[in-house]
N, C-alpha and C. Protein backbone atom coordinates (compact mmCIF):
# COMPACT_ATOMS: atom_id res chain seq x y z
N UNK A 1 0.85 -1.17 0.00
CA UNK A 1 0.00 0.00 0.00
C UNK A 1 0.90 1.24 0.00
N UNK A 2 0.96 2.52 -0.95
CA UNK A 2 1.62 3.41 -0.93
C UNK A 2 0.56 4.51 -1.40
N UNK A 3 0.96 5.84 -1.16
CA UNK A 3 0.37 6.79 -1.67
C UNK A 3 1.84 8.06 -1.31
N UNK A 4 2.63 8.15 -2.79
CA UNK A 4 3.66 8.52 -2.85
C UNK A 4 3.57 9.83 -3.34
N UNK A 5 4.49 10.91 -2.66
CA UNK A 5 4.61 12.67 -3.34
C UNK A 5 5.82 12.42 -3.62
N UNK A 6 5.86 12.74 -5.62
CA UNK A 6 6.16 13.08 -6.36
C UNK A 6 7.25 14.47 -6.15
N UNK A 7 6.53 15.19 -6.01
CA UNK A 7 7.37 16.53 -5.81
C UNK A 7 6.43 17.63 -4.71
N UNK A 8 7.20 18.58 -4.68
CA UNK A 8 6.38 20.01 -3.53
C UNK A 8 6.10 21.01 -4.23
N UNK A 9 6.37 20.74 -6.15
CA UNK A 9 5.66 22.11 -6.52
C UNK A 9 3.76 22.16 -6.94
N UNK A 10 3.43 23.51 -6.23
CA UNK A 10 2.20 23.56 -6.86
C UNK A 10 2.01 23.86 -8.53
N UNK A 11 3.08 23.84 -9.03
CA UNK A 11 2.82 24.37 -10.61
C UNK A 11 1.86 23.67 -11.82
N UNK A 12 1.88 22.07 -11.14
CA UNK A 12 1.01 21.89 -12.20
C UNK A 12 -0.44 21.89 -11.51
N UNK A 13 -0.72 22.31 -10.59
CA UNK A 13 -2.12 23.11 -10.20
C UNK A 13 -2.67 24.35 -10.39
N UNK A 14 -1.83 25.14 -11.48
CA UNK A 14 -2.18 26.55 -11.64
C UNK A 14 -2.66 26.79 -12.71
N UNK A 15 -3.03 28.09 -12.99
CA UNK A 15 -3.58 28.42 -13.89
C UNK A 15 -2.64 28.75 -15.21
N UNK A 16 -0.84 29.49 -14.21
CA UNK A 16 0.22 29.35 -15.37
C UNK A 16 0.21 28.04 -16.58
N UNK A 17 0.39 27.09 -15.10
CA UNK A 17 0.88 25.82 -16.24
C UNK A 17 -0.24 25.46 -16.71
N UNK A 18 -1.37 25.74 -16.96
CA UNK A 18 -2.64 25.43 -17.93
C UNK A 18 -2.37 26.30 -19.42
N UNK A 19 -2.38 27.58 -18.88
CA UNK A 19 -2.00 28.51 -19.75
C UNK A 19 -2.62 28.22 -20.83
N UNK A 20 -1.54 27.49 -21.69
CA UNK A 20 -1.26 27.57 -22.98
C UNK A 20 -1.20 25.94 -23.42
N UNK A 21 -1.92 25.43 -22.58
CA UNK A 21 -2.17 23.91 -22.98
C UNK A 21 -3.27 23.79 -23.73
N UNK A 22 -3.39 22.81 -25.08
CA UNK A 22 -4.36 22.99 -25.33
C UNK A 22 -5.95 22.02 -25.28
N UNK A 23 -7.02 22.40 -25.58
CA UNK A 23 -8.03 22.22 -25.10
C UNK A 23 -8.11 20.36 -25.99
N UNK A 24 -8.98 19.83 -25.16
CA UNK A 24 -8.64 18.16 -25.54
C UNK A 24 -10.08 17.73 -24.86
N UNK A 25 -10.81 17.69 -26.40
CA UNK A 25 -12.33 16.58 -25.51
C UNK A 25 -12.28 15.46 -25.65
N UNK A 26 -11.80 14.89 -24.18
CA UNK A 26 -11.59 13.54 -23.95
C UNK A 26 -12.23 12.65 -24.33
N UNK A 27 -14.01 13.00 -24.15
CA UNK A 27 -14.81 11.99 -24.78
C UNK A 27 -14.64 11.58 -26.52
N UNK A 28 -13.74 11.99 -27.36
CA UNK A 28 -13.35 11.30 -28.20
C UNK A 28 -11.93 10.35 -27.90
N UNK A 29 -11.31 10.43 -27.12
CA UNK A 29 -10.30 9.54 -26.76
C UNK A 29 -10.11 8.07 -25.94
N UNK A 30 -9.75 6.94 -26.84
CA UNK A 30 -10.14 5.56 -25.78
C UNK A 30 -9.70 5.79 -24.36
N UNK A 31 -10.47 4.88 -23.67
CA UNK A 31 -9.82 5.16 -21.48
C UNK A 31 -9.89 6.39 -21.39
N UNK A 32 -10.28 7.69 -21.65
CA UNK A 32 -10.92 9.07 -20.99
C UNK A 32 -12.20 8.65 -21.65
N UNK A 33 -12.51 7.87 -22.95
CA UNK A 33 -14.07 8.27 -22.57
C UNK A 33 -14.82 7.24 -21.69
N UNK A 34 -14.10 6.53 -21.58
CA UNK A 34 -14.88 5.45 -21.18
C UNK A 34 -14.35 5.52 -19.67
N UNK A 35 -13.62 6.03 -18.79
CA UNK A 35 -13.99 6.88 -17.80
C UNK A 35 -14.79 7.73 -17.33
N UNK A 36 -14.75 8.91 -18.46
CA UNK A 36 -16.01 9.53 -18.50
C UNK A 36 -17.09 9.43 -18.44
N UNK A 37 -17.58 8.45 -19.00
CA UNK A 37 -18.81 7.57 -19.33
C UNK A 37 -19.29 6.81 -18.49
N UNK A 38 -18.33 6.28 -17.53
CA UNK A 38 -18.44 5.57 -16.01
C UNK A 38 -18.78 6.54 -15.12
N UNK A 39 -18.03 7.36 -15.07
CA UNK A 39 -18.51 8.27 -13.70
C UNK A 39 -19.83 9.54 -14.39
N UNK A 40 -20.47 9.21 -15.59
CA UNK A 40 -21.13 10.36 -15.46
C UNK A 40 -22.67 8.99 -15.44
N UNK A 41 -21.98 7.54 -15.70
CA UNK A 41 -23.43 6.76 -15.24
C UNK A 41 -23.52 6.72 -13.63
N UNK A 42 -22.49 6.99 -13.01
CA UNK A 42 -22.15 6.72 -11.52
C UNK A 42 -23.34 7.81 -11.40
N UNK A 43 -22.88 9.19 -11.60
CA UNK A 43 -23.68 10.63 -10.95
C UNK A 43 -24.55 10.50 -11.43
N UNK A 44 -25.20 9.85 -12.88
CA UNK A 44 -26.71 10.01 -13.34
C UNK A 44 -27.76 9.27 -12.39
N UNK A 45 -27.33 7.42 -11.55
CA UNK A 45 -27.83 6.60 -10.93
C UNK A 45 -28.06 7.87 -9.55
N UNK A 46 -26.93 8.43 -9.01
CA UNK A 46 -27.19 9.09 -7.74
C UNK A 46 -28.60 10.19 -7.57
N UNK A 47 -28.51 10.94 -9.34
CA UNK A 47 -29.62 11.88 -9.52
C UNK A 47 -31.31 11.50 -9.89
N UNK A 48 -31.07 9.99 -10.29
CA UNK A 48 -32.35 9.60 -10.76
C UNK A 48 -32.50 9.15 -9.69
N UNK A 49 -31.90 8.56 -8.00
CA UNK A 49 -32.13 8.32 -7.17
C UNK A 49 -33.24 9.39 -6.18
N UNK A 50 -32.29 10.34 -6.46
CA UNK A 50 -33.02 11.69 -5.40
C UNK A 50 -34.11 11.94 -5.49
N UNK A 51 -34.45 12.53 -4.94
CA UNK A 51 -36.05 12.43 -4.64
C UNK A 51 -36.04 14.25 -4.62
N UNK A 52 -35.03 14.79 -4.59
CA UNK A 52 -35.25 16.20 -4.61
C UNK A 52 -33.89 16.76 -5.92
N UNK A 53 -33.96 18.00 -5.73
CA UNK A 53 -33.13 18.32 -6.63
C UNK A 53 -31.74 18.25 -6.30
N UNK A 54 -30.58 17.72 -7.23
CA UNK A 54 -29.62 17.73 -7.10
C UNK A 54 -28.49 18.75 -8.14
N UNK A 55 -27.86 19.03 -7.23
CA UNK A 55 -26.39 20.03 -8.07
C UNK A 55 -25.13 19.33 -7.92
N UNK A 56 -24.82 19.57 -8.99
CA UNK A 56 -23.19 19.11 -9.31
C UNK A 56 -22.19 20.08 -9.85
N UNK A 57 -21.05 19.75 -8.91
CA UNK A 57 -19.94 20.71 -9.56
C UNK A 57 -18.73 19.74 -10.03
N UNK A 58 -18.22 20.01 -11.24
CA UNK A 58 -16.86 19.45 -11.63
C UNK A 58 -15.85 20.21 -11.51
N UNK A 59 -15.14 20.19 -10.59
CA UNK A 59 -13.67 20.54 -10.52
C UNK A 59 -12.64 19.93 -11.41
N UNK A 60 -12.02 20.61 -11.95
CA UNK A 60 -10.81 20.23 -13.04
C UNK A 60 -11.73 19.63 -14.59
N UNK A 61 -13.10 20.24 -14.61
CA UNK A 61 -13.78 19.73 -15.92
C UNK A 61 -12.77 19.40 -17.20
N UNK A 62 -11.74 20.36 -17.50
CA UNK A 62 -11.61 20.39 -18.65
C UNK A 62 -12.94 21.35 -19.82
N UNK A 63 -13.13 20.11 -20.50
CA UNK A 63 -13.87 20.56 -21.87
C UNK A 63 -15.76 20.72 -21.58
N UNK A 64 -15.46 19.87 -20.27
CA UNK A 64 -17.33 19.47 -19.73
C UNK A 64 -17.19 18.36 -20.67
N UNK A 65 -16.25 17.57 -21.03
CA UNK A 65 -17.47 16.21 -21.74
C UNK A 65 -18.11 15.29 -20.63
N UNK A 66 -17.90 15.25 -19.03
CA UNK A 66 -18.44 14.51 -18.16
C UNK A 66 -20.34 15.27 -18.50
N UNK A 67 -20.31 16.71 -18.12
CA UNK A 67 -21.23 17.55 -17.99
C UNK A 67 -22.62 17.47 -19.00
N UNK A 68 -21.91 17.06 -20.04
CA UNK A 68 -22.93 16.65 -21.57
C UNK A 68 -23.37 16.02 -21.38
N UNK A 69 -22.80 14.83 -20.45
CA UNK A 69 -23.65 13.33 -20.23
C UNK A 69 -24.45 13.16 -18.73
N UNK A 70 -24.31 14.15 -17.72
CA UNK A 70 -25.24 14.17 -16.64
C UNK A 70 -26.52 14.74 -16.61
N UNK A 71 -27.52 14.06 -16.44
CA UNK A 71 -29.00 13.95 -16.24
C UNK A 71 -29.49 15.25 -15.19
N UNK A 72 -28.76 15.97 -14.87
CA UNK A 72 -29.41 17.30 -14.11
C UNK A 72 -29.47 19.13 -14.54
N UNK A 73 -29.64 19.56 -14.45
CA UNK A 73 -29.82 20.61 -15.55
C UNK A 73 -29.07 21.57 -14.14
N UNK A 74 -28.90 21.62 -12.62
CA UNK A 74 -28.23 21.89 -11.60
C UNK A 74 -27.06 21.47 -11.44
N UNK A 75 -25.73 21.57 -12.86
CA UNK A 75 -24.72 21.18 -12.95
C UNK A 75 -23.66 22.54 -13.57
N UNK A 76 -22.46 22.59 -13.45
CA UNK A 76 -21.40 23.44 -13.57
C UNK A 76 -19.97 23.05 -13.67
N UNK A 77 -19.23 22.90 -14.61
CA UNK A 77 -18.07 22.42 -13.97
C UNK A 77 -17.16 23.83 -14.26
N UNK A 78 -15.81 23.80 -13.61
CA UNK A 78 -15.11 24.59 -13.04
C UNK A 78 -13.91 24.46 -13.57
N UNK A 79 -12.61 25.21 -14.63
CA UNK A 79 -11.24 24.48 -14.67
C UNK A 79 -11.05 26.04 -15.19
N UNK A 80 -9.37 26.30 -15.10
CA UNK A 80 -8.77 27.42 -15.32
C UNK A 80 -7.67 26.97 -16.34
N UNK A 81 -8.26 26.30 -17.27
CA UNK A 81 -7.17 26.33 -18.78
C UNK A 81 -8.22 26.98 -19.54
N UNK A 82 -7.86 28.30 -19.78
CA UNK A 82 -8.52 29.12 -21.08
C UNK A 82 -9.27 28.18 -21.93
N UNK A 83 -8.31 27.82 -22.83
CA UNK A 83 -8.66 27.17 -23.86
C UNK A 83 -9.69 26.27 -24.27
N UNK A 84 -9.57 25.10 -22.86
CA UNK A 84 -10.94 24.43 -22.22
C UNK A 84 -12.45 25.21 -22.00
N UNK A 85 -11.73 26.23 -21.44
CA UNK A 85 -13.20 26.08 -21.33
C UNK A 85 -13.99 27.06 -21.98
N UNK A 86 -12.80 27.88 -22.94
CA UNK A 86 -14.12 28.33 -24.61
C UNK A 86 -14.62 27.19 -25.17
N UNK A 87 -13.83 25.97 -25.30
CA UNK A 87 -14.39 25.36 -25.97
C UNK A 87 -15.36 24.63 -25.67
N UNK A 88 -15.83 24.34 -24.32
CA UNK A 88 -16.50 23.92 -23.57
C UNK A 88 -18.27 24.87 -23.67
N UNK A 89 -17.73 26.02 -23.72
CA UNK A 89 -18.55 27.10 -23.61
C UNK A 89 -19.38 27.47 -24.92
N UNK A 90 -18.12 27.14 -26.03
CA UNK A 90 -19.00 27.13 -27.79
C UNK A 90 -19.66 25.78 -27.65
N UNK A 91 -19.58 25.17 -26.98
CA UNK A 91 -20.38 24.01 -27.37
C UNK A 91 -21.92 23.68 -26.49
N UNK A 92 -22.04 25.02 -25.81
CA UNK A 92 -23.18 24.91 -24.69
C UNK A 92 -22.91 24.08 -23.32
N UNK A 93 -21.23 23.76 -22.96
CA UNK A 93 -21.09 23.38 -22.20
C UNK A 93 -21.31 24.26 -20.90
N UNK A 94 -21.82 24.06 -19.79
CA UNK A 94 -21.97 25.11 -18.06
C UNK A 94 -20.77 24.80 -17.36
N UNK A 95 -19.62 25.38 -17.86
CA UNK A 95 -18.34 25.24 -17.77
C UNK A 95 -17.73 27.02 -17.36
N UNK A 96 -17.34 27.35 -16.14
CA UNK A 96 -16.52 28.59 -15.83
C UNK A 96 -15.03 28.63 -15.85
N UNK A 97 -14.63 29.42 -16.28
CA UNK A 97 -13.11 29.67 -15.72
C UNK A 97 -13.06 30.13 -14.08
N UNK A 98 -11.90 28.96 -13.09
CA UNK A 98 -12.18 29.31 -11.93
C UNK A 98 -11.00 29.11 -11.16
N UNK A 99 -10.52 29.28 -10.20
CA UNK A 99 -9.22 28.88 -9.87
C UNK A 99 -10.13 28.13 -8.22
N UNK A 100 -10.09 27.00 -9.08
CA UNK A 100 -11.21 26.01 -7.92
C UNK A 100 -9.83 25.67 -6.85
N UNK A 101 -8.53 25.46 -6.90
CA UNK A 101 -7.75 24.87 -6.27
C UNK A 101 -7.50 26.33 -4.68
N UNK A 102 -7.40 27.27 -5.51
CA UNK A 102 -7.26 28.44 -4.02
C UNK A 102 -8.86 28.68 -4.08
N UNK A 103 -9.95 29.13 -4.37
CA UNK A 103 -10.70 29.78 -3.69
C UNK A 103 -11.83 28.52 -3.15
N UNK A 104 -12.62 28.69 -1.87
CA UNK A 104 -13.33 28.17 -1.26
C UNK A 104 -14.28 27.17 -2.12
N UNK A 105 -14.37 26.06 -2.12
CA UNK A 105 -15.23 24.90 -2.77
C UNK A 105 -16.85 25.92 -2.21
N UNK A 106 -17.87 25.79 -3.46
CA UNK A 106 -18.77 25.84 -3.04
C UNK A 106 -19.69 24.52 -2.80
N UNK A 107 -20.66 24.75 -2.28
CA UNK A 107 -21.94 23.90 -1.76
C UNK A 107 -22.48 22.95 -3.04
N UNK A 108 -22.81 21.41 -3.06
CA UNK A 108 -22.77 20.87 -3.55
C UNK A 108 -23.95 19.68 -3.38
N UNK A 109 -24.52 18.81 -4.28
CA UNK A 109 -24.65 17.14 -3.54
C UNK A 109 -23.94 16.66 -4.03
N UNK A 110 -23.01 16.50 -5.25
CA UNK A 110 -22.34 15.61 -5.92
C UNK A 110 -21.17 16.30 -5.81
N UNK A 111 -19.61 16.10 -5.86
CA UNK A 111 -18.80 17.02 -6.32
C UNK A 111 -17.96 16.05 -7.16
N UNK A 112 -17.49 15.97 -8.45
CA UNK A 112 -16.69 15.47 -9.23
C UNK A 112 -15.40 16.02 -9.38
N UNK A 113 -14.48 14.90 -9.56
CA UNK A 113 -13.11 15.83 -9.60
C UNK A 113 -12.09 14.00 -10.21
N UNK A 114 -11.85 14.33 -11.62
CA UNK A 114 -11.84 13.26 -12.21
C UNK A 114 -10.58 14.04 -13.31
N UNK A 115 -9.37 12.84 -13.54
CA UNK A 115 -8.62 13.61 -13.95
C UNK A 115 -7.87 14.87 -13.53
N UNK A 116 -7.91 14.66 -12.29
CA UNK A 116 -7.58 16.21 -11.84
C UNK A 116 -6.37 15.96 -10.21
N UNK A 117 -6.71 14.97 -9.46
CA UNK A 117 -6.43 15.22 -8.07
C UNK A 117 -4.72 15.13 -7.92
N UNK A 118 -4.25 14.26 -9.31
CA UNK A 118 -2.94 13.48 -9.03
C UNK A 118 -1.66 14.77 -9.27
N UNK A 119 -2.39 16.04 -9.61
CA UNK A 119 -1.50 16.89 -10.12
C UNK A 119 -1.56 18.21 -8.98
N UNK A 120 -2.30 17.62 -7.80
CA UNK A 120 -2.75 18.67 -6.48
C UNK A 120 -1.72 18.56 -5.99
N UNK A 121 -0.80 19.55 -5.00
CA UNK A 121 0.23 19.59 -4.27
C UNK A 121 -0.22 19.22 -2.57
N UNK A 122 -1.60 19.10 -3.13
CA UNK A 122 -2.27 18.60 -1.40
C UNK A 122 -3.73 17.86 -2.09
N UNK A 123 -3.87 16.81 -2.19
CA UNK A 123 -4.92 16.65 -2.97
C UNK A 123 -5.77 15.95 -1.75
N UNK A 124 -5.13 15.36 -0.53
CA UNK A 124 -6.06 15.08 0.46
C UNK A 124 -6.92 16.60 1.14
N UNK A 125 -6.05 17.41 1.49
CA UNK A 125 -6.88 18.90 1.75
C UNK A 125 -7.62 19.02 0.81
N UNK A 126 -7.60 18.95 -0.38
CA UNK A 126 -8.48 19.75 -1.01
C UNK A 126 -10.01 18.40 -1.19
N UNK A 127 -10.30 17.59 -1.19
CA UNK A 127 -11.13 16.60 -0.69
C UNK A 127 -11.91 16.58 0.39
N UNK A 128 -10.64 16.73 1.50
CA UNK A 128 -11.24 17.58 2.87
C UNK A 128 -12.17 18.30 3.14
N UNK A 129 -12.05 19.75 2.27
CA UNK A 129 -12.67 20.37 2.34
C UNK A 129 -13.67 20.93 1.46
N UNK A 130 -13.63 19.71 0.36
CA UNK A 130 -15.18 19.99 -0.54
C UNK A 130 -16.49 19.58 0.31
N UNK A 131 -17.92 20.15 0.00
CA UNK A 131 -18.82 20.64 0.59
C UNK A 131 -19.95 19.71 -0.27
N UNK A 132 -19.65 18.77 -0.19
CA UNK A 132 -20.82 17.89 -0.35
C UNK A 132 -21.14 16.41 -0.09
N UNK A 133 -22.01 15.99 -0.24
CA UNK A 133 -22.67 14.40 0.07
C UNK A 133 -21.92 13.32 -0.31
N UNK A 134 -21.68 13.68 -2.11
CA UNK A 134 -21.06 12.47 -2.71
C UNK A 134 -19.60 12.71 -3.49
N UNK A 135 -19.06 12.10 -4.05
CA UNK A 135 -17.75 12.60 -4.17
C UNK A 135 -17.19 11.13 -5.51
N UNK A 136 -17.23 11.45 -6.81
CA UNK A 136 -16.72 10.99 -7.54
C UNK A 136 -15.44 11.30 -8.10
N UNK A 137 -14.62 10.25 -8.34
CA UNK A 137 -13.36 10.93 -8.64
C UNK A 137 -12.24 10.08 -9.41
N UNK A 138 -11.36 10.38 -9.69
CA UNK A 138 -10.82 9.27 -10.92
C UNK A 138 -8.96 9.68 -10.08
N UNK A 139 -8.00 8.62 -10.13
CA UNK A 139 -6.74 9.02 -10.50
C UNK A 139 -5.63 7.94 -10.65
N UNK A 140 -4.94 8.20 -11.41
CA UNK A 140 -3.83 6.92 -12.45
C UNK A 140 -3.69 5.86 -10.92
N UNK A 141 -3.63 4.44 -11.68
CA UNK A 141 -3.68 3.80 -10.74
C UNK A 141 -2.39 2.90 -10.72
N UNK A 142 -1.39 3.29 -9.68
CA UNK A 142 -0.47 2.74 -9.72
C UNK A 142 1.49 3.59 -10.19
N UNK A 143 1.13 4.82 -9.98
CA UNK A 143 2.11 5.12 -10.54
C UNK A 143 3.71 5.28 -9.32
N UNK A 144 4.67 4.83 -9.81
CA UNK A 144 6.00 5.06 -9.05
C UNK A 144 6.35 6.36 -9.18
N UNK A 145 7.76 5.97 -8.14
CA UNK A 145 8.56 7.39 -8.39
C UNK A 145 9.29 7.15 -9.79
N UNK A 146 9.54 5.76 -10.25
CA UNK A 146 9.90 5.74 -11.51
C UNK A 146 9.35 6.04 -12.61
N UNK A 147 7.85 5.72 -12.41
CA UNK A 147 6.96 5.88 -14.00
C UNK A 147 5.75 6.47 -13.49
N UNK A 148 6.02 7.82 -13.72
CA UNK A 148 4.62 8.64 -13.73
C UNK A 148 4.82 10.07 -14.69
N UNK A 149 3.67 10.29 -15.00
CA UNK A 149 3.69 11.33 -15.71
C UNK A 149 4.16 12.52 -15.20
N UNK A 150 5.10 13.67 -15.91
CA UNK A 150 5.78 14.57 -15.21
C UNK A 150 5.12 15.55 -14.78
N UNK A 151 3.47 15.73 -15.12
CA UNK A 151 3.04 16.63 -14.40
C UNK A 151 1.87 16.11 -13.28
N UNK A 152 2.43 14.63 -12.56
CA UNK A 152 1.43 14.41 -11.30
C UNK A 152 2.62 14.66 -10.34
N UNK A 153 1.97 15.12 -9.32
CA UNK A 153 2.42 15.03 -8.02
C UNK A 153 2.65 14.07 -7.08
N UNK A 154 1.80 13.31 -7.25
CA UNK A 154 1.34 12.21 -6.49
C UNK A 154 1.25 10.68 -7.37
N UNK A 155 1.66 10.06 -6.77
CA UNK A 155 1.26 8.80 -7.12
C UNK A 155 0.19 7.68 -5.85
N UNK A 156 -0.45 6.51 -6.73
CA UNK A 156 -1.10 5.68 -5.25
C UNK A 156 -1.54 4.48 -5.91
N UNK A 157 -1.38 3.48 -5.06
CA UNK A 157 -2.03 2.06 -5.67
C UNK A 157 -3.46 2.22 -5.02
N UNK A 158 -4.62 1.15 -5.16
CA UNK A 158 -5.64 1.25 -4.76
C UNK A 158 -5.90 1.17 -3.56
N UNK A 159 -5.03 0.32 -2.94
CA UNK A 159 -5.27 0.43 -0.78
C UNK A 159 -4.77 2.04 -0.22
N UNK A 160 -3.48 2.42 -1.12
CA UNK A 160 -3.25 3.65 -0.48
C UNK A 160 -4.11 4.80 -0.99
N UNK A 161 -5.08 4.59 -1.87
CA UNK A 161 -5.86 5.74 -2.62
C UNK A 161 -6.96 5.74 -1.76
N UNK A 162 -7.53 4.34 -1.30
CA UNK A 162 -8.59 3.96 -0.50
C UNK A 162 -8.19 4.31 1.23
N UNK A 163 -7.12 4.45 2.02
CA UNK A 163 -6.75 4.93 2.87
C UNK A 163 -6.55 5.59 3.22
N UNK A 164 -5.39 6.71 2.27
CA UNK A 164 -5.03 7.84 2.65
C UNK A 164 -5.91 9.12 2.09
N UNK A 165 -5.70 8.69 1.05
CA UNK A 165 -6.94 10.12 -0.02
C UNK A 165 -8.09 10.04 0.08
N UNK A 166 -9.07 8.68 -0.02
CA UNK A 166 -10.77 8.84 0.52
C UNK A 166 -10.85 8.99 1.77
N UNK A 167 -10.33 8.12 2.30
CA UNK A 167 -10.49 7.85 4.00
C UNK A 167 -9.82 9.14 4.87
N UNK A 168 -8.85 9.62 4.50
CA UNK A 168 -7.88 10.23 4.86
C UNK A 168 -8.50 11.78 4.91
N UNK A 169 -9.35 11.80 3.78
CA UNK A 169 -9.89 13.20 3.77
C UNK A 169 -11.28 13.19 4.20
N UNK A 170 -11.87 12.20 5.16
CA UNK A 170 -13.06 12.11 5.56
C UNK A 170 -14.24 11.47 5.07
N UNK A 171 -13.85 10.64 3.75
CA UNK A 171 -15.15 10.18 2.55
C UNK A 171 -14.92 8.80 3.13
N UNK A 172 -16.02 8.23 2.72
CA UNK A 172 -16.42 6.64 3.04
C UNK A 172 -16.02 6.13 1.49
N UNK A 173 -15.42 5.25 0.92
CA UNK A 173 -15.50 4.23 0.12
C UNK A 173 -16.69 3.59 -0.30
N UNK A 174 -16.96 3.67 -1.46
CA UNK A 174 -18.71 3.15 -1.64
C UNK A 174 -18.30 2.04 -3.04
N UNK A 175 -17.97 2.29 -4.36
CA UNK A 175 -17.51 1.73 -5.19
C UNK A 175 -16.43 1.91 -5.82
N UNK A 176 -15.57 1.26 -6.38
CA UNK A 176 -14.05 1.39 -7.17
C UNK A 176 -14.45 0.34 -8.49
N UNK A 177 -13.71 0.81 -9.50
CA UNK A 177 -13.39 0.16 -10.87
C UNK A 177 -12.27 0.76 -11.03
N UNK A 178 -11.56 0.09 -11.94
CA UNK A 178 -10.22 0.03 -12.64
C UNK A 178 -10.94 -0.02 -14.15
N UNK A 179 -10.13 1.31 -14.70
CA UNK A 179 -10.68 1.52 -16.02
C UNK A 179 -9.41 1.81 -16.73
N UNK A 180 -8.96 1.59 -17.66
CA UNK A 180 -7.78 1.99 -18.60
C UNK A 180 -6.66 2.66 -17.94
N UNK A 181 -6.40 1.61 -16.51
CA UNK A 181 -5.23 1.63 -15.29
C UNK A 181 -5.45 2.90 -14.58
N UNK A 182 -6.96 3.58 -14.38
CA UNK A 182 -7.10 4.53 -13.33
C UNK A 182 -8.14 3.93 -12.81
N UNK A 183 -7.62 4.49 -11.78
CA UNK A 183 -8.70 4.38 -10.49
C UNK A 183 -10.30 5.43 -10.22
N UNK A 184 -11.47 4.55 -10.58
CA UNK A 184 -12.54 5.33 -10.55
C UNK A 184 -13.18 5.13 -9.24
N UNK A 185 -13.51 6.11 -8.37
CA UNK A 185 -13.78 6.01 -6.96
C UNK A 185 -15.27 6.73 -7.20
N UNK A 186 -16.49 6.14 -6.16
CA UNK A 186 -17.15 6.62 -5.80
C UNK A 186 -17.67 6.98 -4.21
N UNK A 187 -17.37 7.88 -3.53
CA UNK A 187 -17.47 7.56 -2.12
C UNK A 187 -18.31 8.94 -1.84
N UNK A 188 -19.02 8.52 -0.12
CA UNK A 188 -20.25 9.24 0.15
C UNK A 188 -19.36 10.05 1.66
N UNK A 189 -19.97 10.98 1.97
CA UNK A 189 -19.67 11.52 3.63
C UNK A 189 -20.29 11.04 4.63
């Protein structure tokens, strides 16, 4: 069981190193869509569940292709790469430019954050302190200090993802899949 830091810079959590990256809708790409496609049947089952109205926020959306495919019209996702999220935005995506990593998580029932946590310089704090019920979330499963991509921070196998980062930041463990070697988590408060 490990859940390993990579490095202490926040840079690939900013809005610099987004910059000038460019915009990429995953849902045409094999293993992002079909991630995608998992966790937006995960949040659709939670919303056809409710009995009242539900809101969702995506942190680190990207393009919104999760957002296209959720069943609630009380949805938003959130990412600070320009580029993302015009394109997100020409396409009728409910996608803001936001710097979700410093300013205060708002109020939520669902909060998604998929593709996004392994490149946090604190990704258990920031879990911590999101503000809602349910908590879907995706991140590479298995990476060393030898083989990981140069802009995660973090690496974790599935006991240390399930220990330190769900558990660790206060969420209960509810379901896991292994999808195109990431880890898809669904856990409740």
């Amino acid at each position: 069981m490990y859940f390993i830091k990579f490095k202490d810079s926040e840079y690939y959590s900013t809005e610099e190193f987004h910059r000038d990256r460019p915009a990429v809708d995953h849902l045409s790409e094999a293993g992002h869509k079909d991630r995608i496609e998992l966790s937006a049947e995960w949040v659709n089952s939670l919303v056809r569940a409710s009995e009242e109205g539900v809101t969702l926020i995506d942190y680190g959306c990207g393009t919104g292709g999760a957002l296209s495919l959720i069943e609630t019209e009380n949805k938003i996702g959130y990412d600070f790469n320009a580029p993302a999220v015009r394109y997100a935005q020409d396409r009728g995506r409910p996608v803001e430019f936001r710097d979700f990593v410093n300013e205060p998580p708002l109020r939520s029932n669902i909060a998604m954050i998929t593709e996004c946590l392994e490149h946090l310089s604190d990704p258990v704090k920031f879990l911590f302190e999101l503000d809602a019920d349910w908590l879907v979330m995706s991140v590479p499963n298995g990476e060393t200090e030898e083989s990981h991509y140069e802009a995660h921070t973090h690496g974790m196998d599935e006991p240390g993802c399930r220990e330190y980062l769900i558990k660790g930041s206060g969420w209960t463990p509810v379901l896991m899949k292994n999808v195109w070697g990431t880890q898809l988590w669904l856990a409740r408060r």
